[in-house]
Each structure stands twice: as C-alpha cells, then as structure tokens.
Protein backbone atom coordinates (compact mmCIF):
# COMPACT_ATOMS: atom_id res chain seq x y z
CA UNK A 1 3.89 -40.34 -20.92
CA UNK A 2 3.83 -39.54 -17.12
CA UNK A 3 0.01 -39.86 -15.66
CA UNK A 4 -1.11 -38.35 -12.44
CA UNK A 5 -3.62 -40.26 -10.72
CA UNK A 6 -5.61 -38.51 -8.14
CA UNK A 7 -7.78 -40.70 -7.07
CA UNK A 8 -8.19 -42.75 -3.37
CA UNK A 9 -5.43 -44.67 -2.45
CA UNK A 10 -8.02 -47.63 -2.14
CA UNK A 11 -9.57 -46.64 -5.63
CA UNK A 12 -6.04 -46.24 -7.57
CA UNK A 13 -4.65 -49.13 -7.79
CA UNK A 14 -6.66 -51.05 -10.93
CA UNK A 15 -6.23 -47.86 -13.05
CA UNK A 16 -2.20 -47.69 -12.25
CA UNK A 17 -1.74 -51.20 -12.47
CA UNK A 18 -3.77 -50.98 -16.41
CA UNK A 19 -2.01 -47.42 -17.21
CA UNK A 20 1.88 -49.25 -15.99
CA UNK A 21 0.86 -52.58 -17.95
CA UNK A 22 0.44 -50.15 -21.03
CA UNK A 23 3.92 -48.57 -20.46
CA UNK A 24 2.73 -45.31 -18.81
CA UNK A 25 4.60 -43.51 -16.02
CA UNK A 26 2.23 -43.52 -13.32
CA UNK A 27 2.25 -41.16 -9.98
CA UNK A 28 0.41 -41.82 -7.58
CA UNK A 29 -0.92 -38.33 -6.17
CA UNK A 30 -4.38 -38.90 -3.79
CA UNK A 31 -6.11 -35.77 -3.74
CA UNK A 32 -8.68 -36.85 -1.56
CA UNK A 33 -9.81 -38.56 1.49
CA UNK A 34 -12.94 -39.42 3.21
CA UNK A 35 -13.76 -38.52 6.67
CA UNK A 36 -16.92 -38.72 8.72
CA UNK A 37 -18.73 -35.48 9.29
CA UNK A 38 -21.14 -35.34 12.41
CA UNK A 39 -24.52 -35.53 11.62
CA UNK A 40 -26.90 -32.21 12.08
CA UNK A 41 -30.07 -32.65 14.75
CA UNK A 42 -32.01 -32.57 11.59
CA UNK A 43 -29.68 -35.44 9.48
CA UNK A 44 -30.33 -37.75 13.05
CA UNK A 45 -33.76 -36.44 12.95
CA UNK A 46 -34.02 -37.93 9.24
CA UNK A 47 -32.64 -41.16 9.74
CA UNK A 48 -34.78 -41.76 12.41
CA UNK A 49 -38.04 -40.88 10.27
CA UNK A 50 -36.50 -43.25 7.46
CA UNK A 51 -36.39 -46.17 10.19
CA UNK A 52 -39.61 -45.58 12.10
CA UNK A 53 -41.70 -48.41 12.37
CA UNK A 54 -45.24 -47.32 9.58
CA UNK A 55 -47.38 -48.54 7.08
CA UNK A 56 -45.85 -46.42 4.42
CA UNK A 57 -42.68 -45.00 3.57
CA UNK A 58 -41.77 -41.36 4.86
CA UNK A 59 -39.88 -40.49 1.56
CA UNK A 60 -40.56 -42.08 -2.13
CA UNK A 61 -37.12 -43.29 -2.23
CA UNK A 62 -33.16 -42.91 -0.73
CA UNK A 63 -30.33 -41.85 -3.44
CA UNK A 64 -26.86 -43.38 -2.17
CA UNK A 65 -24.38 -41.77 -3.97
CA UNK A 66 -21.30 -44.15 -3.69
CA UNK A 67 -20.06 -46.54 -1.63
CA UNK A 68 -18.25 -43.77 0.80
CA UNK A 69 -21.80 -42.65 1.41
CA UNK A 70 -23.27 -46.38 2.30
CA UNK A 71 -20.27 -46.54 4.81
CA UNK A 72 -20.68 -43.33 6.57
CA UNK A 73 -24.24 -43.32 6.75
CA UNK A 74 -24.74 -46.90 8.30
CA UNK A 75 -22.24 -46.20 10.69
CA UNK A 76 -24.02 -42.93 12.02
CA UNK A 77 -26.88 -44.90 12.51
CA UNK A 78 -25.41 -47.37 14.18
CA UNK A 79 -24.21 -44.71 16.30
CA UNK A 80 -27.68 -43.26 16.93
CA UNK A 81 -28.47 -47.08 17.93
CA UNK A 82 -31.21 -47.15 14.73
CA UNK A 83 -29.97 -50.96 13.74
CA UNK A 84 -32.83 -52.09 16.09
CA UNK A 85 -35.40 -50.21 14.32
CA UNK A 86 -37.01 -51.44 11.07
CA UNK A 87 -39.93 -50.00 9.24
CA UNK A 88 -42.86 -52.45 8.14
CA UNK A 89 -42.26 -50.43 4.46
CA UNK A 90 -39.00 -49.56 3.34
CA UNK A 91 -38.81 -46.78 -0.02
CA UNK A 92 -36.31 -47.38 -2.61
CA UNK A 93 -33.01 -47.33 -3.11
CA UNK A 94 -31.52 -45.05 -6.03
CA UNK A 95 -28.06 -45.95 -6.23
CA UNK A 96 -25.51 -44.27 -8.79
CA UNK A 97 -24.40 -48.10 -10.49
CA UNK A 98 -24.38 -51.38 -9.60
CA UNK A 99 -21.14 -51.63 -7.56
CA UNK A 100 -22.88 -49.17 -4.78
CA UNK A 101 -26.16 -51.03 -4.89
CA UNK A 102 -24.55 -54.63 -4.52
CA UNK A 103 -22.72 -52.87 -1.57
CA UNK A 104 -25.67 -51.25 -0.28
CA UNK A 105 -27.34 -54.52 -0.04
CA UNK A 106 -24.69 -56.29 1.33
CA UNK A 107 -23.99 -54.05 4.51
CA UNK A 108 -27.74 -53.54 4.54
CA UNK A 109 -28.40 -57.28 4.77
CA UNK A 110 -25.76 -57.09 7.51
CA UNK A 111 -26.78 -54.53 9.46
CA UNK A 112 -30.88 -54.85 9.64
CA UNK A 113 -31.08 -58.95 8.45
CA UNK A 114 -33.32 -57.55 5.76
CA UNK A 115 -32.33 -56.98 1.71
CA UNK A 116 -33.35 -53.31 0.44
CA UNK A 117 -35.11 -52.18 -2.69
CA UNK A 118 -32.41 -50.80 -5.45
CA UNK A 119 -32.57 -49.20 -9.08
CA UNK A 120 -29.57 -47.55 -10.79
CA UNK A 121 -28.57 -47.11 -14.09
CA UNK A 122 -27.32 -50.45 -16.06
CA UNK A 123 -24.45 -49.25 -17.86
CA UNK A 124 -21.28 -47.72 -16.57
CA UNK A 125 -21.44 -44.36 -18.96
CA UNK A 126 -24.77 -43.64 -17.39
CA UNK A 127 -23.89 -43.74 -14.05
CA UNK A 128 -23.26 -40.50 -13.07
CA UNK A 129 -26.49 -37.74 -12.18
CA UNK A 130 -28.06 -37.63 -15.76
CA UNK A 131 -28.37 -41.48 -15.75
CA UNK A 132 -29.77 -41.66 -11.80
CA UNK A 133 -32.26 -38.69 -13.63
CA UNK A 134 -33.73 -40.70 -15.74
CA UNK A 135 -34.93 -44.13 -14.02
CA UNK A 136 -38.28 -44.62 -14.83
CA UNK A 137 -38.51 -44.56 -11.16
CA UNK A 138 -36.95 -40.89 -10.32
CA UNK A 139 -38.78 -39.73 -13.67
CA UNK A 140 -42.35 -40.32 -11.59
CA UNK A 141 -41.22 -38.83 -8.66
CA UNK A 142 -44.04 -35.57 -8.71
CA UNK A 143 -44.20 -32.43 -6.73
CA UNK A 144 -44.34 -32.68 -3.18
CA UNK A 145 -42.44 -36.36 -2.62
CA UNK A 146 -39.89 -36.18 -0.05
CA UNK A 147 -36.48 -37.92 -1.27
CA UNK A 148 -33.03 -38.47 1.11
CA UNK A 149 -29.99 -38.59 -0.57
CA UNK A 150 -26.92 -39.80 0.99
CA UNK A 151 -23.76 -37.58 -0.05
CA UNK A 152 -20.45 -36.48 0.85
CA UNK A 153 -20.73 -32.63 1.71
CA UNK A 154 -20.91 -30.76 -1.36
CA UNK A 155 -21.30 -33.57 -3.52
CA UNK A 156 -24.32 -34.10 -6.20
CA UNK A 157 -25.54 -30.68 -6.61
CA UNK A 158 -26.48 -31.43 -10.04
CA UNK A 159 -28.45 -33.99 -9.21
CA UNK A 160 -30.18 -32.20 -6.37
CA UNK A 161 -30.59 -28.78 -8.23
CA UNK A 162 -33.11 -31.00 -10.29
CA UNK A 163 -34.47 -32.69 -7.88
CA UNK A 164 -35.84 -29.48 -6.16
CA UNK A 165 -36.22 -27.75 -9.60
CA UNK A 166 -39.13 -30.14 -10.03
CA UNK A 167 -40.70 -29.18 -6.28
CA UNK A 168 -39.12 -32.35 -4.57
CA UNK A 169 -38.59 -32.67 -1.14
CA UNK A 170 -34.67 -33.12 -0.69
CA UNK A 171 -33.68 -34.00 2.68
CA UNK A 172 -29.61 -34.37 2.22
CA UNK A 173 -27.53 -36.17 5.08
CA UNK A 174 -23.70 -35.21 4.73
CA UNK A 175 -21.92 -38.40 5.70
CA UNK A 176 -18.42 -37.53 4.67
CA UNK A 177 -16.56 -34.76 3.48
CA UNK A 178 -13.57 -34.88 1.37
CA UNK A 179 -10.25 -33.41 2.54
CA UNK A 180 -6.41 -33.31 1.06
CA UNK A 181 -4.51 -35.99 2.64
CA UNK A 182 -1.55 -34.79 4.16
CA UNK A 183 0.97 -37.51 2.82
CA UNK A 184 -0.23 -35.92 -0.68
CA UNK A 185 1.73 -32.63 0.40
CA UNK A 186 5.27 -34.71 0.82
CA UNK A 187 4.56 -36.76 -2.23
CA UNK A 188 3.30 -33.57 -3.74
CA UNK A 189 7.19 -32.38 -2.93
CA UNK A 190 8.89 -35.47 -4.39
CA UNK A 191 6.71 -34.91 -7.60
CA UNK A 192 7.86 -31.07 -8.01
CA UNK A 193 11.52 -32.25 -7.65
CA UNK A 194 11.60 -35.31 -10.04
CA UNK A 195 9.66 -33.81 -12.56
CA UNK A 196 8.11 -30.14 -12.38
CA UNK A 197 11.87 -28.06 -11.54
CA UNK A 198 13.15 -29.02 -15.42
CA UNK A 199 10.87 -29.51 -18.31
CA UNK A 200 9.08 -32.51 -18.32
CA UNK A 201 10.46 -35.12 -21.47
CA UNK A 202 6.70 -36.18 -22.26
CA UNK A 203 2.90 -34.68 -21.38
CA UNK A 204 1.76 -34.67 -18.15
CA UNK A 205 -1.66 -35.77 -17.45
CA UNK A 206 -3.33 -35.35 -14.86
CA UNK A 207 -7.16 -36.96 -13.42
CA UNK A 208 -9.72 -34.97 -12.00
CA UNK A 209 -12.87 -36.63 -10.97
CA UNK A 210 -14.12 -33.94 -9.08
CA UNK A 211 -14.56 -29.94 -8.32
CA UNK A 212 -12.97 -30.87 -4.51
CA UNK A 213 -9.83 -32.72 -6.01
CA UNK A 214 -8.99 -29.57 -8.73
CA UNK A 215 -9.15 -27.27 -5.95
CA UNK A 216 -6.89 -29.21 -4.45
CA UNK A 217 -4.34 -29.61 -7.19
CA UNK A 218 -5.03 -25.87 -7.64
CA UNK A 219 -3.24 -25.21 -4.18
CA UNK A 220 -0.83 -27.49 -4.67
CA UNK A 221 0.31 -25.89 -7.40
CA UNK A 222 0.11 -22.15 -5.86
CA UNK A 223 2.01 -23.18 -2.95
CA UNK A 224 4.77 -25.00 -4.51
CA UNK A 225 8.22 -23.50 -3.85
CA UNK A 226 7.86 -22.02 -6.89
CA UNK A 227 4.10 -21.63 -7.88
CA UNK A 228 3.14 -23.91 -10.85
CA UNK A 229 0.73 -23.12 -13.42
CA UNK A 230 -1.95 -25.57 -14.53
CA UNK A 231 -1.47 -24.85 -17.81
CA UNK A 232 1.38 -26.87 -18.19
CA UNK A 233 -0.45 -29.58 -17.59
CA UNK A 234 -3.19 -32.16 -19.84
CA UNK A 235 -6.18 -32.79 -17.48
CA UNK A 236 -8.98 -36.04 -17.90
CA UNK A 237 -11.65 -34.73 -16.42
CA UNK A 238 -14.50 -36.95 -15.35
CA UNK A 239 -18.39 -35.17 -16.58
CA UNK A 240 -18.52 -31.81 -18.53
CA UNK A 241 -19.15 -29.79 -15.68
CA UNK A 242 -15.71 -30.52 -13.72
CA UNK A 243 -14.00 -30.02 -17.58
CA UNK A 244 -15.35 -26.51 -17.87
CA UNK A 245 -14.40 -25.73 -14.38
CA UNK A 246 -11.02 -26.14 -15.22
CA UNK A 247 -11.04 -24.67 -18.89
CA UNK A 248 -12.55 -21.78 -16.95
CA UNK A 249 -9.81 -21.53 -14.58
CA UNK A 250 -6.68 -22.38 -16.80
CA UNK A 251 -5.70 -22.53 -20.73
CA UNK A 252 -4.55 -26.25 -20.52
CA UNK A 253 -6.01 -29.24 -22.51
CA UNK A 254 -9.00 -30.59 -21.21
CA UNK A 255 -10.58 -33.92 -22.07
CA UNK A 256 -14.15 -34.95 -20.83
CA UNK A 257 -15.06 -38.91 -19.90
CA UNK A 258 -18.17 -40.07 -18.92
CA UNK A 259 -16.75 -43.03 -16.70
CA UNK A 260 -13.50 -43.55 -15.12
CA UNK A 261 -13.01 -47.18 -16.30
CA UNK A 262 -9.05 -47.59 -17.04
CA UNK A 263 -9.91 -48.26 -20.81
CA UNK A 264 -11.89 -45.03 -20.98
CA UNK A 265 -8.78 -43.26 -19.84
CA UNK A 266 -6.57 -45.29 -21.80
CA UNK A 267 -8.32 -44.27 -25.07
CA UNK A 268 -8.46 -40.53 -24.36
CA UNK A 269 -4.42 -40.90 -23.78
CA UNK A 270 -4.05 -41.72 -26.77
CA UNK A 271 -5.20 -38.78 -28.94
C-alpha cells in the first residue's frame, strides 16, 4: 500500500510516522504552504475596531479557524502596533477545536498579558464548520450581530455562507493564503519516476484535506511529462464537500472522513 500524504511538512509527520509503523509506504508530497497575505485598509481597519478601548464589544464574537490563522493574524497586528491596545470588553472566541483555542490563548496571553474567551466543539469529529455551527453560542447569534472570522483566503466558505444566510455581519480578515510549495514540484518528479511511469504493485492513496490542495494535485498531474489521470488514483478526502469535488472532477474512489486523526485514516485504508 503506497499513501500520499499531502499535508504541511510541519503537520505530516504523526500521520507518516502511524501509517509507516502500520507497514504502509508513505510519500511525503506537501501540497500546501502558508504565507502571509497583506492585510486590506478595511482588515487593519477591523482589527483596530476589535482592539479599541469600549464598554462593549464591537462584534458578538471572533471565529479563528486554525492555528495558521492565530499566527498570521497576531503578527499583522503586531505589525499595525495594536499589542498596546486592549479593550475594557473583549467578545468571544469561536475556535474550530481545542488544539487552536489552547494556542489561541497561549500567544494571546503572550501578546496582550490577558487570557481570551474560547468555545469550540469538544470532540474531534465535530470540529470542522457544522460543529463550530452549532455552539449554543453561534446558535444565538441573531440578525444584525457583527462576527470576524480569521481565515486563510478562500477558506471557510461554508461556514460563512451560513453565517450571512442568517443576516450576520461577517467581517473576514485573510491572514494567509495557501500556495504549492515549490520543493513539491521536484519531489512531485521523483514520485512520477519511482512509481507513476510503470504500474503501480499496490493502490495508491492519496489525502486531500482541502479544495486548494486537489487543485493542486490536479496540476500536478496535467503537467507531468506525461499527463496523469486522477483516476488512477484512491483519494481520503477530509468533509463531503471536498469528496464530491473530486467525484465531480474524476471517476476514482473517493472516501469521506470527518477528522484527519491517523486512526481515522488508518481505518478507511483498510476497506
């Protein structure tokens, strides 16, 4: 069995040290990375608002996203000098599970010397959009509240389609976006020569965990030597949406998780 996994480089290495302990094949193939994206007048504008010294909160609460988006965000304002500020009332944070809230509060605590509000879903299949959707506390959010949500560009639309479907205020601040790496394209190369230029002994799986990293295994495989079709290939998908993406855009197995836990993974291997 020969497994692709996409993710980060610094996010990889638990799942391809569970998937090798299990006798896999693993490849390491990142098809993303993060970089900063410079802030809009309006995302500087917004940060400010959050930060400005008032008896009440200027939005109901802040959704962080994941740990990416903590990292970017803090260090824009620290760049816009906002680490001075501090509001007498600070909303809550929504965060999308427990590893990006602990984080949130740590480099919160860091930054402003004070320890933020947080909320997000308690168990690790529910944190994803449909779990941050129903918190008790996003649930009473009501026409007219103004939320922030801290994203990489693109990311969340789920999520923020709802948001707005039920007349929120969503002010979004881009952080990050995610690009291919270029290392991927050599390693990419390597890959098509071990494996992909005779027919493979075993399945091929591969992980996508989101829309941005299929596109970019799409080109990959369109501008290999010899173009590549993903059909030939066995795909974990993480959510339902990314898994009909691809089943609308190839013929190849497809296999929905909810979580990206290496047992998760593991088990869908196995069928």
């Amino acid at each position: 069995m020969i497994v692709i996994n996409t993710r980060p480089a610094e996010r990889a290495a638990k799942l391809t040290q569970f998937l090798r302990g299990h006798g896999a094949t693993v490849v390491e193939l990142p098809l993303l990375a993060l970089a900063a994206t410079p802030l809009t007048f309006t995302e500087q504008q917004a940060l400010v608002e959050l930060l400005v010294p008032q008896s009440l909160p200027a939005y109901q609460a802040v959704v962080v996203v994941s740990e990416a988006a903590v990292d970017f965000t803090l260090q824009a304002m620290q760049a816009l000098s906002l680490q001075q500020a501090m509001p007498n009332a600070l909303p809550p944070f929504v965060c999308v599970g427990q590893k990006t809230a602990d984080y949130l509060t740590q480099r919160w605590q860091a930054q402003f010397g004070v320890t933020p509000s947080t909320c997000y879903p308690p168990l690790p299949e529910q944190q994803n959009n449909i779990g941050m959707l129903q918190l008790s506390l996003v649930q009473g959010f009501k026409s007219g509240d103004r939320v922030q949500v801290w994203r990489g560009v693109g990311g969340r639309e789920v999520l923020i389609d709802a948001l707005r479907a039920r007349g929120i205020t969503v002010t979004l601040i881009n952080s990050y976006q995610r690009q291919l790496p270029a290392t991927t394209i050599v390693q990419f190369s390597q890959f098509y020569a071990k494996f992909l230029l005779k027919t493979p002994p075993t399945p091929i799986w591969v992980l996508i965990s989101s829309l941005a990293a299929w596109q970019n295994w799409f080109k990959l495989l369109q501008e290999a030597v010899t173009p590549v079709s993903p059909n030939g290939f066995n795909y974990v998908a993480l959510q339902t949406r990314i898994g009909e993406h691809i089943r609308a855009h190839s013929d190849a197995c497809v296999h929905v998780v909810d979580d990206l836990q290496p047992t998760t993974i593991w088990q869908v291997l196995q069928v």
